[in-house]
C-alpha atoms as a PDB file:
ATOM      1  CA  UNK A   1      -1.226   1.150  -4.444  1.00  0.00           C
ATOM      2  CA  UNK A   2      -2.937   3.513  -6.855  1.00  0.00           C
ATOM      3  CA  UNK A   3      -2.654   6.542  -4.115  1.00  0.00           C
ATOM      4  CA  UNK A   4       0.782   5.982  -3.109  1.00  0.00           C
ATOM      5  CA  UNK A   5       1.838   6.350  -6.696  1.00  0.00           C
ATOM      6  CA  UNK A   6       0.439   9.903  -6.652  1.00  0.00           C
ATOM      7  CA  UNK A   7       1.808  11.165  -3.358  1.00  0.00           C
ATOM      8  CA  UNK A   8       5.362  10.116  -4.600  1.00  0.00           C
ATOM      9  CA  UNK A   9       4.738  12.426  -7.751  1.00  0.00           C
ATOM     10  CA  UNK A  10       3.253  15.250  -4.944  1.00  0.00           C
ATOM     11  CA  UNK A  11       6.213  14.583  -2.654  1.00  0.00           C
ATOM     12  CA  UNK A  12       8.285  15.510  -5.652  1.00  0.00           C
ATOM     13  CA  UNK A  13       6.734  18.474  -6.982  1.00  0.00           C
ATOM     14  CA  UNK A  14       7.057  19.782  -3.772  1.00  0.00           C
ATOM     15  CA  UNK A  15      10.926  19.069  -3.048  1.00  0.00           C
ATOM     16  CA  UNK A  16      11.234  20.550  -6.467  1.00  0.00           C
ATOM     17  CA  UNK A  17       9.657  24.113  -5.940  1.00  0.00           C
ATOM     18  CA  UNK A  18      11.289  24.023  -2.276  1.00  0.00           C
ATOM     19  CA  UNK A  19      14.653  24.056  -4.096  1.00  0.00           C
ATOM     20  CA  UNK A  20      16.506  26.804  -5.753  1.00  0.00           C
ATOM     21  CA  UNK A  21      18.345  24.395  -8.468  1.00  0.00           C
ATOM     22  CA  UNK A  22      16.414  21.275 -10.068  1.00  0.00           C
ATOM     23  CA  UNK A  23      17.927  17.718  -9.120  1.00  0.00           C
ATOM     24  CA  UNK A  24      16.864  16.741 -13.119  1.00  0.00           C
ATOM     25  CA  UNK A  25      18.642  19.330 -14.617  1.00  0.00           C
ATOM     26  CA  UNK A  26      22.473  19.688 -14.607  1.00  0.00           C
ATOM     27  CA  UNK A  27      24.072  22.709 -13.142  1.00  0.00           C
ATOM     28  CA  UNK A  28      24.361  24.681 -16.504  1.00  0.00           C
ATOM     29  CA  UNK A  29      20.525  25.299 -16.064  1.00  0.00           C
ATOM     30  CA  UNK A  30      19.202  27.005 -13.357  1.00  0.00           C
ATOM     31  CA  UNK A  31      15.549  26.694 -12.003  1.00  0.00           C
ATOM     32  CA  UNK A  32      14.265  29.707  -9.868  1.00  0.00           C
ATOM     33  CA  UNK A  33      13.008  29.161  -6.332  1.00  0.00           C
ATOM     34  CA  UNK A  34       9.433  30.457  -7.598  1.00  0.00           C
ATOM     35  CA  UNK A  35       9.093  27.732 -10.322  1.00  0.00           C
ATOM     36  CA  UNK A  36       5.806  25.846 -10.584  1.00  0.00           C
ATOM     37  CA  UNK A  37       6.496  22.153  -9.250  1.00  0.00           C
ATOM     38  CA  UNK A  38       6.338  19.478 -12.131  1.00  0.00           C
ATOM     39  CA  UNK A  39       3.338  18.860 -13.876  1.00  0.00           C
ATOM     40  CA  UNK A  40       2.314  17.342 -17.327  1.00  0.00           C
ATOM     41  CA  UNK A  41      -0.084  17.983 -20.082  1.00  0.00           C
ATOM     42  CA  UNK A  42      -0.999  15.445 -21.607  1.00  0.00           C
ATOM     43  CA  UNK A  43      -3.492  13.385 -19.722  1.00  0.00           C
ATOM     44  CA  UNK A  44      -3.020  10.456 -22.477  1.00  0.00           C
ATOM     45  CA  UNK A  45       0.290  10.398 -21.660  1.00  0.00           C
ATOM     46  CA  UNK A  46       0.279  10.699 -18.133  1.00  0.00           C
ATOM     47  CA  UNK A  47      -2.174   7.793 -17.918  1.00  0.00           C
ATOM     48  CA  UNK A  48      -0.257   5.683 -19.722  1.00  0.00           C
ATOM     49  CA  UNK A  49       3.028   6.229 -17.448  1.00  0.00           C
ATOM     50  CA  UNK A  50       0.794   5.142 -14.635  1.00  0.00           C
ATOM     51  CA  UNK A  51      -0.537   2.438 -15.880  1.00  0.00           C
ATOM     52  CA  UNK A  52       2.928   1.152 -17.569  1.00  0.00           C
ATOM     53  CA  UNK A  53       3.842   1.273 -13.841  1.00  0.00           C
ATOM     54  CA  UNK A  54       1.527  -0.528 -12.402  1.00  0.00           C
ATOM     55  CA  UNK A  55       1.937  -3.329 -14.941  1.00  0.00           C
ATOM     56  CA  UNK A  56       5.618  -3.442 -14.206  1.00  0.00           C
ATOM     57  CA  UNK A  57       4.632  -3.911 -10.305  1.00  0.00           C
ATOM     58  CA  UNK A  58       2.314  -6.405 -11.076  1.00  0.00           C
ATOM     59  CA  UNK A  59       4.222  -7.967 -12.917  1.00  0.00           C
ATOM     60  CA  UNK A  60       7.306  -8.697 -10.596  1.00  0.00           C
ATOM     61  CA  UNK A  61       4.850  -9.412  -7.809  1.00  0.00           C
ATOM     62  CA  UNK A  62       2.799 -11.893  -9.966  1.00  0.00           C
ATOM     63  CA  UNK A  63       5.747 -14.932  -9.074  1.00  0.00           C
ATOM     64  CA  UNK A  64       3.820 -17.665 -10.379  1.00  0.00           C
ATOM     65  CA  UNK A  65       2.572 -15.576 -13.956  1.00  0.00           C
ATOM     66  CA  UNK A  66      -1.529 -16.679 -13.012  1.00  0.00           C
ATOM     67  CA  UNK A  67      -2.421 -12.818 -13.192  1.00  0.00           C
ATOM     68  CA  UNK A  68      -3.796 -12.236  -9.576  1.00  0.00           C
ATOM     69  CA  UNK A  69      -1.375 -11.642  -6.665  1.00  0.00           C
ATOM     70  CA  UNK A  70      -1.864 -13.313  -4.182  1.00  0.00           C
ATOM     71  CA  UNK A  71      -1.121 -12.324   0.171  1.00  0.00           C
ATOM     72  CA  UNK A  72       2.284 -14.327   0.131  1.00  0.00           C
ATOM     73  CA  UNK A  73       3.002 -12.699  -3.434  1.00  0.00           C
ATOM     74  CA  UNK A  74       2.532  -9.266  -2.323  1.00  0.00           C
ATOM     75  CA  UNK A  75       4.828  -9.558   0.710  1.00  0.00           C
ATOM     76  CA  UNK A  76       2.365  -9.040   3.962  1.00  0.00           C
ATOM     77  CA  UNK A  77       4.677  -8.134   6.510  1.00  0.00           C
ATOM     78  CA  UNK A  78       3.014  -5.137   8.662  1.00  0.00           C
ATOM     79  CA  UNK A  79      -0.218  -3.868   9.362  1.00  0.00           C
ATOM     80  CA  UNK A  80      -0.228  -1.279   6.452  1.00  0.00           C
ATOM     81  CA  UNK A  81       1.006  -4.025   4.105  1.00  0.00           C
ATOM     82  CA  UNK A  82      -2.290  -5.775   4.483  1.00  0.00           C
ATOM     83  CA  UNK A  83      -4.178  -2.437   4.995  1.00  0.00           C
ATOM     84  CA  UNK A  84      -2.846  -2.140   1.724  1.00  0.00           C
ATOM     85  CA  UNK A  85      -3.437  -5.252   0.011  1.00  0.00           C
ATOM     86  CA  UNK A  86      -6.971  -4.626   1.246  1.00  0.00           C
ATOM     87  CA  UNK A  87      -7.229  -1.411  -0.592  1.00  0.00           C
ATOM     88  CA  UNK A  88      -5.906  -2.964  -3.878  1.00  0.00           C
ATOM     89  CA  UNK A  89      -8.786  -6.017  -3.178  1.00  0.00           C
ATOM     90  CA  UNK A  90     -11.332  -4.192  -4.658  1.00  0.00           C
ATOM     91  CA  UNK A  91     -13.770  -7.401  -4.891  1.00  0.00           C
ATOM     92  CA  UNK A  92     -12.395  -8.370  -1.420  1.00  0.00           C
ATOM     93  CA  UNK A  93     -11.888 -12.091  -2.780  1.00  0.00           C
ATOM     94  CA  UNK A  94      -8.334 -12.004  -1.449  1.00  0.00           C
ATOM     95  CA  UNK A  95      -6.194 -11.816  -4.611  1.00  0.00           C
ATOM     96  CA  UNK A  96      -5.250  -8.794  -6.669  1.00  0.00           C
ATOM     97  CA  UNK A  97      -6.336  -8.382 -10.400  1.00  0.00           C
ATOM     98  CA  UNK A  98      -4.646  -6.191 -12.770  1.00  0.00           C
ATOM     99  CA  UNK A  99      -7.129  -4.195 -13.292  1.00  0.00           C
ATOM    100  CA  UNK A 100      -7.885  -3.935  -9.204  1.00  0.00           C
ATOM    101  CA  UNK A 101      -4.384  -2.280  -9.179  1.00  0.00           C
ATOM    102  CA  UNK A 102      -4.910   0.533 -12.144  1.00  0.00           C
ATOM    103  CA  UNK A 103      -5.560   4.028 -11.422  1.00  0.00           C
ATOM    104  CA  UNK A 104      -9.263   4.963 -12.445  1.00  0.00           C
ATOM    105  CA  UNK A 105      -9.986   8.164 -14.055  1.00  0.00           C
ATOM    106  CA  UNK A 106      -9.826  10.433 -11.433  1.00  0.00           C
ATOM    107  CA  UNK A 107      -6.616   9.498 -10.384  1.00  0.00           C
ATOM    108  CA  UNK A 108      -5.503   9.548 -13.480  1.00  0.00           C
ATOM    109  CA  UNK A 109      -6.432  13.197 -13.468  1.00  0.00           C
ATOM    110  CA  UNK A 110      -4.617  14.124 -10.038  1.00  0.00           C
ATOM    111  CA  UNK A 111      -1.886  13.462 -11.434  1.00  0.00           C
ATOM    112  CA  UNK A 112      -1.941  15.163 -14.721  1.00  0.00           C
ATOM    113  CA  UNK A 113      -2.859  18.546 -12.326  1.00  0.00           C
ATOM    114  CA  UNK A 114      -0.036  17.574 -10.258  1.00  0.00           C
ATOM    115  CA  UNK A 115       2.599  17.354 -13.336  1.00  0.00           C
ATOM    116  CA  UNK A 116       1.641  19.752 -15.901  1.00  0.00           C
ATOM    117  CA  UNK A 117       2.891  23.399 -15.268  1.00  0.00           C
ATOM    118  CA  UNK A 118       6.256  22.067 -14.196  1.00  0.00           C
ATOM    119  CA  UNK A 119       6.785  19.995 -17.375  1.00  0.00           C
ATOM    120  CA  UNK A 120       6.028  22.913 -19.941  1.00  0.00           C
ATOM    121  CA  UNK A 121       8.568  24.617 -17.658  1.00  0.00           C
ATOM    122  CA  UNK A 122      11.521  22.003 -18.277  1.00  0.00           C
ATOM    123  CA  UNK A 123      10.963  22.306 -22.074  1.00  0.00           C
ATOM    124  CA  UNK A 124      11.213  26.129 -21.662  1.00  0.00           C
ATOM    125  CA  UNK A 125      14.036  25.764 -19.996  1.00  0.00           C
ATOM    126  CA  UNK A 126      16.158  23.085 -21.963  1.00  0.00           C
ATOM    127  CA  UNK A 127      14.817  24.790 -25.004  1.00  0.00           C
ATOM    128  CA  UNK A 128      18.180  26.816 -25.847  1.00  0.00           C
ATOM    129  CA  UNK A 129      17.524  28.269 -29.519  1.00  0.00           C
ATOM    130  CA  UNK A 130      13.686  28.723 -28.722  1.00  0.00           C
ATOM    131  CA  UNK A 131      12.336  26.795 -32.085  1.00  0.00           C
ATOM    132  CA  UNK A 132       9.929  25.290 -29.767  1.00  0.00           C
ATOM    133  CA  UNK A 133      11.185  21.565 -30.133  1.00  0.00           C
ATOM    134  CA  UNK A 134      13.735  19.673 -27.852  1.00  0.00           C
ATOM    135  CA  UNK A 135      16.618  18.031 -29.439  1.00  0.00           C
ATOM    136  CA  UNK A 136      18.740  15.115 -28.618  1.00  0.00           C
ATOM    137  CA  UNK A 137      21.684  17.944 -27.181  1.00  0.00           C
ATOM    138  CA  UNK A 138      18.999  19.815 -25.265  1.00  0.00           C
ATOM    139  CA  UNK A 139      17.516  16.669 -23.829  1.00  0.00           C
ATOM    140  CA  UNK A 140      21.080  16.135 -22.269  1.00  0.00           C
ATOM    141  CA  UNK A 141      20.447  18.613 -19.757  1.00  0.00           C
ATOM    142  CA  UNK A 142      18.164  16.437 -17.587  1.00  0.00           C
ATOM    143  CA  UNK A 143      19.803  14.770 -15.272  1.00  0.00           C
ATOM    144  CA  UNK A 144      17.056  11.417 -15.119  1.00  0.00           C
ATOM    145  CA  UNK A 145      17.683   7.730 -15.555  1.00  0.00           C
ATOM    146  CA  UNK A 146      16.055   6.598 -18.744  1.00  0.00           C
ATOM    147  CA  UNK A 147      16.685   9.722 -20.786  1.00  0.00           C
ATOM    148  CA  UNK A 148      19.096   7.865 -23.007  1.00  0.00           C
ATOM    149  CA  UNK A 149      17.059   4.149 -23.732  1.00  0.00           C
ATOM    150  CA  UNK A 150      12.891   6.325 -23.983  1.00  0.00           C
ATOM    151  CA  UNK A 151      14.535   8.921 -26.166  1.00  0.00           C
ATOM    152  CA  UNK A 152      13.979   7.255 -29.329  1.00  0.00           C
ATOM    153  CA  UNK A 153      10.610   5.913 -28.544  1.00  0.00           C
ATOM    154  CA  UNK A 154       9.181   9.625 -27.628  1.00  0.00           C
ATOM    155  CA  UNK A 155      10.907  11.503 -30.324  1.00  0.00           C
ATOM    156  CA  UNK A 156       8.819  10.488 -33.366  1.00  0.00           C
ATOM    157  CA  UNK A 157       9.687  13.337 -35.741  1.00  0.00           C
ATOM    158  CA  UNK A 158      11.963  12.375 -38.481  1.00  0.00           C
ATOM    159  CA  UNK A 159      14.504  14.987 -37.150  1.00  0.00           C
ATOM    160  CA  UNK A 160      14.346  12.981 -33.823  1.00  0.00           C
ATOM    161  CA  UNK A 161      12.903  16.188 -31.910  1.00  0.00           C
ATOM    162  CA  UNK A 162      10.012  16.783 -29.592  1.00  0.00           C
ATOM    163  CA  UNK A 163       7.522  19.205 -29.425  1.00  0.00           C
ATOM    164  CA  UNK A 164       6.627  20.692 -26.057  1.00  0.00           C
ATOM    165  CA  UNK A 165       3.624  17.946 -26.131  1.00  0.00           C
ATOM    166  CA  UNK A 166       5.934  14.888 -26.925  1.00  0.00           C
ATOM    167  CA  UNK A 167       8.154  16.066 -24.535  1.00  0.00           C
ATOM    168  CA  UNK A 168       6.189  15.989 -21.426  1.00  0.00           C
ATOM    169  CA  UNK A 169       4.781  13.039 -22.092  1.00  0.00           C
ATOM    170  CA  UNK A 170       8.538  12.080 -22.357  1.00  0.00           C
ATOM    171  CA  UNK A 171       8.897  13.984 -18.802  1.00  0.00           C
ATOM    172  CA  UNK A 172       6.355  12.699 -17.425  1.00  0.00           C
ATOM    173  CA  UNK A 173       7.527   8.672 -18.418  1.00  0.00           C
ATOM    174  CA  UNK A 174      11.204   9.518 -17.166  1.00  0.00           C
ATOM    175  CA  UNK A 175       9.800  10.597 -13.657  1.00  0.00           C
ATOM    176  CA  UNK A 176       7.374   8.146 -12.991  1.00  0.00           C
ATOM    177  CA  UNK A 177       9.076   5.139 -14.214  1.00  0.00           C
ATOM    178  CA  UNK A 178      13.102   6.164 -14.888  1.00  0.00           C
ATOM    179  CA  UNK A 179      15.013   3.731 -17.295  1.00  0.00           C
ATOM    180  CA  UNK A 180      12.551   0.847 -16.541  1.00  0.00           C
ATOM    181  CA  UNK A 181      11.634  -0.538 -19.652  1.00  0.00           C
ATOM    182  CA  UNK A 182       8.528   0.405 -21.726  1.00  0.00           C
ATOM    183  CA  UNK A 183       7.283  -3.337 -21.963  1.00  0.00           C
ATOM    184  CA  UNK A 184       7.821  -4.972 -18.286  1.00  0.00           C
ATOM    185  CA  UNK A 185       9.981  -8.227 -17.738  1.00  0.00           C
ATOM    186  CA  UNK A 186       8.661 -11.005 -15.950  1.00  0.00           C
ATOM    187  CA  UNK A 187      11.126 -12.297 -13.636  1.00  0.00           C
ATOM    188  CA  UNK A 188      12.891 -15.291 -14.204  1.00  0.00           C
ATOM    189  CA  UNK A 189      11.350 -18.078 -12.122  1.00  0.00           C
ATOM    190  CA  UNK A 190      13.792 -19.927  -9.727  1.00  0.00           C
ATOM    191  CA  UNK A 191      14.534 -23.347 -11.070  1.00  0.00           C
ATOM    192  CA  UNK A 192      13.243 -26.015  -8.560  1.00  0.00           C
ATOM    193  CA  UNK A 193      16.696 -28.688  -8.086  1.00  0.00           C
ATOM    194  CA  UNK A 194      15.264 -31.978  -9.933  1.00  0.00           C
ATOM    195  CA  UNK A 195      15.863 -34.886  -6.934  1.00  0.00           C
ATOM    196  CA  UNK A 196      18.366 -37.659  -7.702  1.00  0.00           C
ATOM    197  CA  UNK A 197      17.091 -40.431  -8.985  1.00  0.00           C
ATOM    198  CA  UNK A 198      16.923 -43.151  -6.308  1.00  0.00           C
ATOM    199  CA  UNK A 199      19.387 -46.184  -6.267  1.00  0.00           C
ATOM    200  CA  UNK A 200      18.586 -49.198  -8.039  1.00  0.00           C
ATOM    201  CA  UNK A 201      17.392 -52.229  -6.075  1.00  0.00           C
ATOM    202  CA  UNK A 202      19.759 -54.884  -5.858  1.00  0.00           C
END
């Protein structure tokens, strides 16, 4: 689970230096073909968009809200489903922990190689007036889900800017996890149909 997170966030680095124009930004900003692919720098930060991931996965595969996942939870279908669930089953007791599923330190630092450069790039970029923060109007210019509902919750400055730190741990949340909320949802369980009551005896 952990590693396909991180070759998602590789995959996209990559599509985004093998492009002349950036899919996240709109067409009144132009990214050169020679621009690092994203990266982030903070390694708090970039932890804790993994992680908030994870728990939102866990949580919507967690049906019955006892905290391990089982095989029918986790939707065994093919050979690299299980291969997968196997992976995740660190203890090998066949169900899935929380913590089993978490990335462990040195994933964690993959991926804040893999997203820093190209984050400190964005904020240069988006950065019109060069007072080294980001402002609501700048922000606009990313074309992500989730720019509009995490601004608020990034931008802790009274005047409701970022610095370039803030802001790619902002980045870094809108790629890995969109407009998905901060705090996960469990899903609503399916209500079971309560039988009719049987006839009375005559």
């Amino acid at each position: 689970m952990q590693a396909r997170i991180l070759i998602s966030l590789v995959a996209l680095t990559a599509t985004l230096s093998a492009c002349g124009g950036s899919p996240m930004l709109s067409s009144s900003v132009a990214m050169p073909a020679d621009a690092p692919g994203v990266q982030a720098e903070s390694f708090k930060g970039v932890g804790g968009a993994l992680k908030r991931q994870v728990l939102r996965k866990f949580t919507e595969r967690d049906a019955d809200h006892n905290k391990v996942i089982t095989p029918e939870e986790w939707g065994i279908k093919t050979a690299d489903d299980f291969a997968e669930f196997k992976d995740a089953d660190d203890n090998g007791n066949g169900k899935i922990t929380l913590d089993e599923m978490m990335p462990n330190f040195f994933q964690r630092a993959n991926a804040w190689l893999k997203l820093r450069k190209p984050a400190r790039f964005m904020f240069n970029q988006i950065d019109k007036n060069n007072d080294n923060l980001v402002n609501r109007t700048e922000a606009n210019e990313i074309v992500l889900p989730g720019v509009e509902e995490k601004w608020a919750h990034f931008a802790k400055s009274k005047a409701k800017t970022m610095n370039k730190s803030q802001f790619v741990d902002f980045f870094v949340e809108l790629l890995i996890n969109g407009a998905a909320p901060l705090k996960p949802v469990a899903p609503t369980p399916t209500p079971t149909a309560t039988p009719a009551p049987a006839p009375a005896a005559k």
